[in-house]
Every structure is written in structure tokens, then in C-alpha cells.
C-alpha atoms as a PDB file:
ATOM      1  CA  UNK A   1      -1.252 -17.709 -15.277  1.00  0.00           C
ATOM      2  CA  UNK A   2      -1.559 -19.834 -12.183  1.00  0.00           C
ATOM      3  CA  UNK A   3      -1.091 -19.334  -8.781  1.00  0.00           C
ATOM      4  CA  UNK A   4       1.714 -21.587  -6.979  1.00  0.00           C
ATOM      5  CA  UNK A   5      -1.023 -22.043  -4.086  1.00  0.00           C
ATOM      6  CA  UNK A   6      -3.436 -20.031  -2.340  1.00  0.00           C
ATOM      7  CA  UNK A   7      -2.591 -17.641  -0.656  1.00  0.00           C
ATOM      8  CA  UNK A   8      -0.867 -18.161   2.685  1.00  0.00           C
ATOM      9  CA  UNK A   9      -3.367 -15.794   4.398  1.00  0.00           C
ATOM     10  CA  UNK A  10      -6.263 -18.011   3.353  1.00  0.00           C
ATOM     11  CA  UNK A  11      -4.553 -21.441   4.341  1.00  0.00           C
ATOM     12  CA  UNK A  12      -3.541 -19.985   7.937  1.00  0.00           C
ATOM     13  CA  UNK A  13      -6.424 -17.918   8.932  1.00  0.00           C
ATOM     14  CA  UNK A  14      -4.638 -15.995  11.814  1.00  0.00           C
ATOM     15  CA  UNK A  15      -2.466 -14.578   9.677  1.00  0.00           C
ATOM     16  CA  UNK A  16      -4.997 -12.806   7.484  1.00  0.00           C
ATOM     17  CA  UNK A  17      -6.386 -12.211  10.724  1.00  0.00           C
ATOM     18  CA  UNK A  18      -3.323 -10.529  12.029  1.00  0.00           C
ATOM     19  CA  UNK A  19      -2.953  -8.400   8.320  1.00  0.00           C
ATOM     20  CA  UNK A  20      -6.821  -7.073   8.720  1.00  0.00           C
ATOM     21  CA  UNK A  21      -5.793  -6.017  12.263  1.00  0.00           C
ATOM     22  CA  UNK A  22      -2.910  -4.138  11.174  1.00  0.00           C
ATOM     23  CA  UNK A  23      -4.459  -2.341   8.556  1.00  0.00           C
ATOM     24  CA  UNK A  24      -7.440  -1.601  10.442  1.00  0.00           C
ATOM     25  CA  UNK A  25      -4.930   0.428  13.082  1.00  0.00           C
ATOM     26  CA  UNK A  26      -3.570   1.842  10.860  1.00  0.00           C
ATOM     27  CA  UNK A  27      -6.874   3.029   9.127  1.00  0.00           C
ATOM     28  CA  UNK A  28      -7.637   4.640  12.629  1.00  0.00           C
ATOM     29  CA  UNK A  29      -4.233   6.742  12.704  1.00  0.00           C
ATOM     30  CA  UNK A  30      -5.845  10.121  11.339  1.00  0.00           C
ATOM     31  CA  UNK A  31      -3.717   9.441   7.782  1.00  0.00           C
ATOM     32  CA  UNK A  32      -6.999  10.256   5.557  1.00  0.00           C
ATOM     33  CA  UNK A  33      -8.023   7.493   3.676  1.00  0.00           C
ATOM     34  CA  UNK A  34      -6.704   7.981  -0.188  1.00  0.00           C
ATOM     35  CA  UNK A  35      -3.358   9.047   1.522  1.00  0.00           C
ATOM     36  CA  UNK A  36      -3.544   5.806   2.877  1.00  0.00           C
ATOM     37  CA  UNK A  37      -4.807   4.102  -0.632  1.00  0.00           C
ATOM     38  CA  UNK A  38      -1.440   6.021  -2.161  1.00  0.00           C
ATOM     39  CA  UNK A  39       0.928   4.563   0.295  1.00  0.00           C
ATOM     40  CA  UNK A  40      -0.330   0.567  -1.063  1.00  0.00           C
ATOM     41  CA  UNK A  41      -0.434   1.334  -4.589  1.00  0.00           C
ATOM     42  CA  UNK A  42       3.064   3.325  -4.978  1.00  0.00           C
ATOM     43  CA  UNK A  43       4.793   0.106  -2.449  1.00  0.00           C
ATOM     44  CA  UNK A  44       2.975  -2.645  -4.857  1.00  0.00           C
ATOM     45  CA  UNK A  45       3.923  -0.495  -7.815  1.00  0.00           C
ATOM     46  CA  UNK A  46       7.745  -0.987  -6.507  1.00  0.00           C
ATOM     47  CA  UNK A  47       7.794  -4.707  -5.651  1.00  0.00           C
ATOM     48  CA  UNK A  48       5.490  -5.160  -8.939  1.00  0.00           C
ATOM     49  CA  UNK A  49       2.639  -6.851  -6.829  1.00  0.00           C
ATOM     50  CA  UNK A  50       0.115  -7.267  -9.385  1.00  0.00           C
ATOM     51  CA  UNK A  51      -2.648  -7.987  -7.591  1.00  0.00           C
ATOM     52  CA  UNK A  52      -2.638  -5.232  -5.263  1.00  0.00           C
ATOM     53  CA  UNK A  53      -1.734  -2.800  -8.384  1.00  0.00           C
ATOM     54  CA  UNK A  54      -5.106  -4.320  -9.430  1.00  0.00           C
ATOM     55  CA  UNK A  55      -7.116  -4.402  -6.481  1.00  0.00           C
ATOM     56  CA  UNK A  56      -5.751  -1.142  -4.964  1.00  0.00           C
ATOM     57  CA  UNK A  57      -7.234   1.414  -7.791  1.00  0.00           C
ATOM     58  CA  UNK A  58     -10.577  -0.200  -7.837  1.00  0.00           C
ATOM     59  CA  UNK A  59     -11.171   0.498  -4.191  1.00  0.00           C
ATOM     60  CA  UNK A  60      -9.357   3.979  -4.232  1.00  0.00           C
ATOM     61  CA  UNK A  61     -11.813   4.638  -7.484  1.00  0.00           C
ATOM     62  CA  UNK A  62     -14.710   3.739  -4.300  1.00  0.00           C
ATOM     63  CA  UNK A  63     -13.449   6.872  -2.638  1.00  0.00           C
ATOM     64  CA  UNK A  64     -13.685   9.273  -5.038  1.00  0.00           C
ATOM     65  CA  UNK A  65     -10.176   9.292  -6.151  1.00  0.00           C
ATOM     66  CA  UNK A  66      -9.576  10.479  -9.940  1.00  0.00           C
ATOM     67  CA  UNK A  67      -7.651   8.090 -12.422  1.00  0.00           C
ATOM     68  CA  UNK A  68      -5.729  11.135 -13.535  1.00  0.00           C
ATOM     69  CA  UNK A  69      -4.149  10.729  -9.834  1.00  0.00           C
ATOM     70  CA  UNK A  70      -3.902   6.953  -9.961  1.00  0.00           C
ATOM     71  CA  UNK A  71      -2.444   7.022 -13.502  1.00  0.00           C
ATOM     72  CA  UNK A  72       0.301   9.450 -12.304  1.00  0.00           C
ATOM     73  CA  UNK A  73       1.076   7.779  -8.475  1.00  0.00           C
ATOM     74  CA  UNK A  74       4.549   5.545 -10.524  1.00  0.00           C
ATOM     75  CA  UNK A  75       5.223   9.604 -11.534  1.00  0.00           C
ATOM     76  CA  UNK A  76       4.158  11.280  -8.865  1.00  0.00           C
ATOM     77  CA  UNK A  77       7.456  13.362  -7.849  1.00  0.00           C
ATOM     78  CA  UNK A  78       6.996  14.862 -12.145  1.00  0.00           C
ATOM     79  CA  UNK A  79       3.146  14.849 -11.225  1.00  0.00           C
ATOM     80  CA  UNK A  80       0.917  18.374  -9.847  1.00  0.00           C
ATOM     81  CA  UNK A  81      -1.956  16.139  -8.628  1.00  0.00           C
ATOM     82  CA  UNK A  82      -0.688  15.534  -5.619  1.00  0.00           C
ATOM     83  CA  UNK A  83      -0.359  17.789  -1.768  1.00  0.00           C
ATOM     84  CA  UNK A  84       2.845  17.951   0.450  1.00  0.00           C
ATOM     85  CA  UNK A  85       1.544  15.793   2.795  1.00  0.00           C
ATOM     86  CA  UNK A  86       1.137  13.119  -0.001  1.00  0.00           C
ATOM     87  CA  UNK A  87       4.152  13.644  -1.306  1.00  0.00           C
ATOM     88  CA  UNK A  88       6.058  12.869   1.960  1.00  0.00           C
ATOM     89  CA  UNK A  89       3.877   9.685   2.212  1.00  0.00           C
ATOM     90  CA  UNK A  90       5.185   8.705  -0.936  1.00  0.00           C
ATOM     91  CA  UNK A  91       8.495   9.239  -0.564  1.00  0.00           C
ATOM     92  CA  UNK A  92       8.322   7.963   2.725  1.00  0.00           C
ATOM     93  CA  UNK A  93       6.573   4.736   1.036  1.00  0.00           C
ATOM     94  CA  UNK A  94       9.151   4.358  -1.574  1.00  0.00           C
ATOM     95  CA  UNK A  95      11.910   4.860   1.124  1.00  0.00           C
ATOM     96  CA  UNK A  96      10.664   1.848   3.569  1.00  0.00           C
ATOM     97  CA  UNK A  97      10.091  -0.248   0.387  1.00  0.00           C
ATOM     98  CA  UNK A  98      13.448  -0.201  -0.932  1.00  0.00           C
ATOM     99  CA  UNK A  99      15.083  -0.538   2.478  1.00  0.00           C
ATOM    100  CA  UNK A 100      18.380  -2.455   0.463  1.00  0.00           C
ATOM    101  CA  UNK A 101      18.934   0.265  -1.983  1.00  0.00           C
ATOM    102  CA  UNK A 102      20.990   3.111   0.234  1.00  0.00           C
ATOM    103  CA  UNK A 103      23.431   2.805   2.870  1.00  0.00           C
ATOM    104  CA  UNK A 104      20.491   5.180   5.174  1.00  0.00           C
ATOM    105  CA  UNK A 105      17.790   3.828   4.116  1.00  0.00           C
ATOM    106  CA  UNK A 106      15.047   6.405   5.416  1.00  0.00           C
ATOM    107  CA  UNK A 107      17.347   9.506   5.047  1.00  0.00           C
ATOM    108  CA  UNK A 108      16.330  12.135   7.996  1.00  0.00           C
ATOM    109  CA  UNK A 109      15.330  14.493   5.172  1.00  0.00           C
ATOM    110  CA  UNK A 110      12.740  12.026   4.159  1.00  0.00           C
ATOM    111  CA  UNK A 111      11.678  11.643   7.738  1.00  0.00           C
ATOM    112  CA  UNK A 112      11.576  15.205   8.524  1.00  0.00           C
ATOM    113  CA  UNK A 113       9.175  15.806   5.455  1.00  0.00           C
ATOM    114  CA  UNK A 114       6.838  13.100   6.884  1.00  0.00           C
ATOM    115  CA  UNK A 115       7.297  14.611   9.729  1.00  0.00           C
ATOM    116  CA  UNK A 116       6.251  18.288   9.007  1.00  0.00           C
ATOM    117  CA  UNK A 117       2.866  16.793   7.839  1.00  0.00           C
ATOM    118  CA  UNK A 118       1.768  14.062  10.278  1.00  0.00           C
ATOM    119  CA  UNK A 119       1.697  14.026  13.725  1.00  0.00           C
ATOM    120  CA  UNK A 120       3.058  11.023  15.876  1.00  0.00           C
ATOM    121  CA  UNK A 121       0.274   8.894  15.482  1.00  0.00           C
ATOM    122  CA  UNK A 122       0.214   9.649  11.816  1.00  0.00           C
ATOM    123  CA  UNK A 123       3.577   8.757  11.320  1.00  0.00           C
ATOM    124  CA  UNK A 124       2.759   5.434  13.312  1.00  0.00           C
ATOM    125  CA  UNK A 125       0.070   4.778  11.019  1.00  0.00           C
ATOM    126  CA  UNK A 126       2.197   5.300   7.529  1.00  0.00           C
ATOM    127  CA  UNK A 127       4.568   3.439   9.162  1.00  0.00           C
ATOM    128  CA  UNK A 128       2.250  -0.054   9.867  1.00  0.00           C
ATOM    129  CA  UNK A 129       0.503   1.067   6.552  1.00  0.00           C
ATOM    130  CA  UNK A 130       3.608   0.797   4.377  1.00  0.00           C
ATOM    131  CA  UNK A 131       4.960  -2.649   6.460  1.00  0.00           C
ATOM    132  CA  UNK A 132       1.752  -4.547   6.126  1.00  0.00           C
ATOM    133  CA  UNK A 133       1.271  -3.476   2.444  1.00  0.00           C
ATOM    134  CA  UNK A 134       5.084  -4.746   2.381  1.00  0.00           C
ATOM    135  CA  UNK A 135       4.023  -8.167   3.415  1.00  0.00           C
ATOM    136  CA  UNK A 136       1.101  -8.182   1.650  1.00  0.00           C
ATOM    137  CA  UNK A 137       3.160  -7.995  -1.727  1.00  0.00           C
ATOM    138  CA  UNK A 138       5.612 -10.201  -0.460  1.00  0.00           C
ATOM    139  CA  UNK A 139       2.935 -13.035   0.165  1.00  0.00           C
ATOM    140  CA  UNK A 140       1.691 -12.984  -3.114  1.00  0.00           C
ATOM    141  CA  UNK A 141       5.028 -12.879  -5.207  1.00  0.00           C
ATOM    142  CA  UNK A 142       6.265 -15.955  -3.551  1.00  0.00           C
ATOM    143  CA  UNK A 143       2.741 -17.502  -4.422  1.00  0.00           C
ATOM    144  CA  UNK A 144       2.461 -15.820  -7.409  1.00  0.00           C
ATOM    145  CA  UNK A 145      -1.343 -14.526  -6.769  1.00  0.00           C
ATOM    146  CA  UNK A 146      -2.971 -13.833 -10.170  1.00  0.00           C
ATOM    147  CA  UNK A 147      -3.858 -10.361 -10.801  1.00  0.00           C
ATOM    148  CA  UNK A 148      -8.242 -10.220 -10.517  1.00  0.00           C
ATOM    149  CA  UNK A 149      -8.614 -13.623  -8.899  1.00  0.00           C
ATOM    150  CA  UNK A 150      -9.904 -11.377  -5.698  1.00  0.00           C
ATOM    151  CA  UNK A 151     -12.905 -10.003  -7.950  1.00  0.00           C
ATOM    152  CA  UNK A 152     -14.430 -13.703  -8.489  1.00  0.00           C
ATOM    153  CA  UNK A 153     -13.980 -14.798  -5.059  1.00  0.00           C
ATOM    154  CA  UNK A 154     -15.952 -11.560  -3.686  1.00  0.00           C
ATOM    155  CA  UNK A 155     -17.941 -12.098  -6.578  1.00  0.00           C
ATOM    156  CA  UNK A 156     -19.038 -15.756  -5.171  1.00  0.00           C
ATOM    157  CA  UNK A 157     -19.613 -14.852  -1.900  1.00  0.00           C
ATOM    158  CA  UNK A 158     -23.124 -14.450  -0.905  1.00  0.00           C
ATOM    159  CA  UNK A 159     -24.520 -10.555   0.063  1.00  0.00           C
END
């Protein structure tokens, strides 16, 4: 397998600029952090971003989470390892993902449940959370980005 080109992020620096930015505000939104790590591994599940279904686990596995979770986040609606709240970040997640597949594509209902669970600033945060992971998939499908290639480049740079 071979990458197309680098990534885009990496050629135009403001852009991965931009991406850290957005994902740092939405870090600070109160959505706790493996809520958060849920949200970018069930989107890159759905647009089949294999890097970030790579990359994603490995960091949430930094945090504690349990691979009896991550194994289960492509199930997790058939799956009792996950809370309410998580759930409505998920199906919010999966909603904003496949924005083409229903004539409403956030159905109220879905919003609601989000709704019941984070506050306005929460919601903000999912929201930037799920778009940037969205573009972030996006990028490296049209590049084709190698699954793992991120490992070796931390891997090389000096600690």
C-alpha cells in the first residue's frame, strides 16, 4: 500500500494548524475525553478511515479505555458497555456522518437525546468533534493515508 501523497495537512501547514485548533476546542467543551475518543472512532469506522481506526484505539487504550469497549463501538447500539450519554454521542456521530442517507438528516429525536445529556457547550463540542474527525477521514481517503504510517513518523521524531 502506498499513499497517493502526503498528507495535505503536512504539505499546507495551516491547515493542520487549523485541525489541531479545532480539536483542541473541542477537547475544552466538558465532553469527557473517551466520549470524545468514541465520537472519532465510530465516524472513521463509517467512512472506513483506516488510519484513524488505527490510530484512534491506541490513544483511547492511553486513557484507560477497555478493548472490550473499543471492540464493540461498530456494535455499540447491541452492546451494554456503553452510558446514555455515550450512546447519544454515537448516534449523534453516526447521524452527522451520514448526512446523505435520510431526507432529515439529524432527526430531532436524535438531537433531543444529545440533548438530554450535554449541555450547550457540550453539544458545541460533539458537534466540532464529529466535523473535524469528518475532515480528517476525508483527507486521508482522497490521499489514501496508509494505516500505521503515523507510528514511524512519531517514532522518528526526537523526545
Amino acid at each position: 500500500m502506498k499513499a497517493r501523497m502526503k498528507s495535505p495537512v503536512m504539505i499546507i501547514p495551516e491547515a493542520m494548524a487549523a485541525l489541531q485548533s479545532l480539536n483542541a476546542a473541542s477537547e475544552a467543551g466538558g465532553v469527557p475525553a473517551k466520549t470524545l475518543g468514541l465520537v472519532h472512532l465510530r465516524a472513521s469506522q463509517i467512512n472506513g478511515c483506516s488510519v484513524c481506526v488505527d490510530m484512534h484505539p491506541r490513544m483511547m487504550k492511553k486513557l484507560g479505555e477497555t478493548d472490550t469497549r473499543l471492540f464493540a463501538v461498530a456494535a455499540w447500539r447491541d452492546a451494554p458497555y456503553f452510558t446514555d450519554a455515550e450512546r447519544a454521542a454515537l448516534a449523534l456521530t453516526e447521524a452527522a456522518t451520514r448526512l446523505a442517507d435520510r431526507e432529515d438528516p439529524v432527526p430531532d429525536e436524535v438531537w433531543e437525546e444529545a440533548k438530554r445529556h450535554f449541555d450547550e457547550k457540550g453539544l458545541a463540542a460533539l458537534s466540532i468533534a464529529i466535523a473535524t474527525i469528518n475532515v480528517w477521514n476525508r483527507l486521508n481517503a482522497i490521499t489514501k493515508q496508509v494505516a500505521g504510517e503515523w507510528i514511524a513518523s512519531q517514532q522518528a521524531q526526537p523526545a
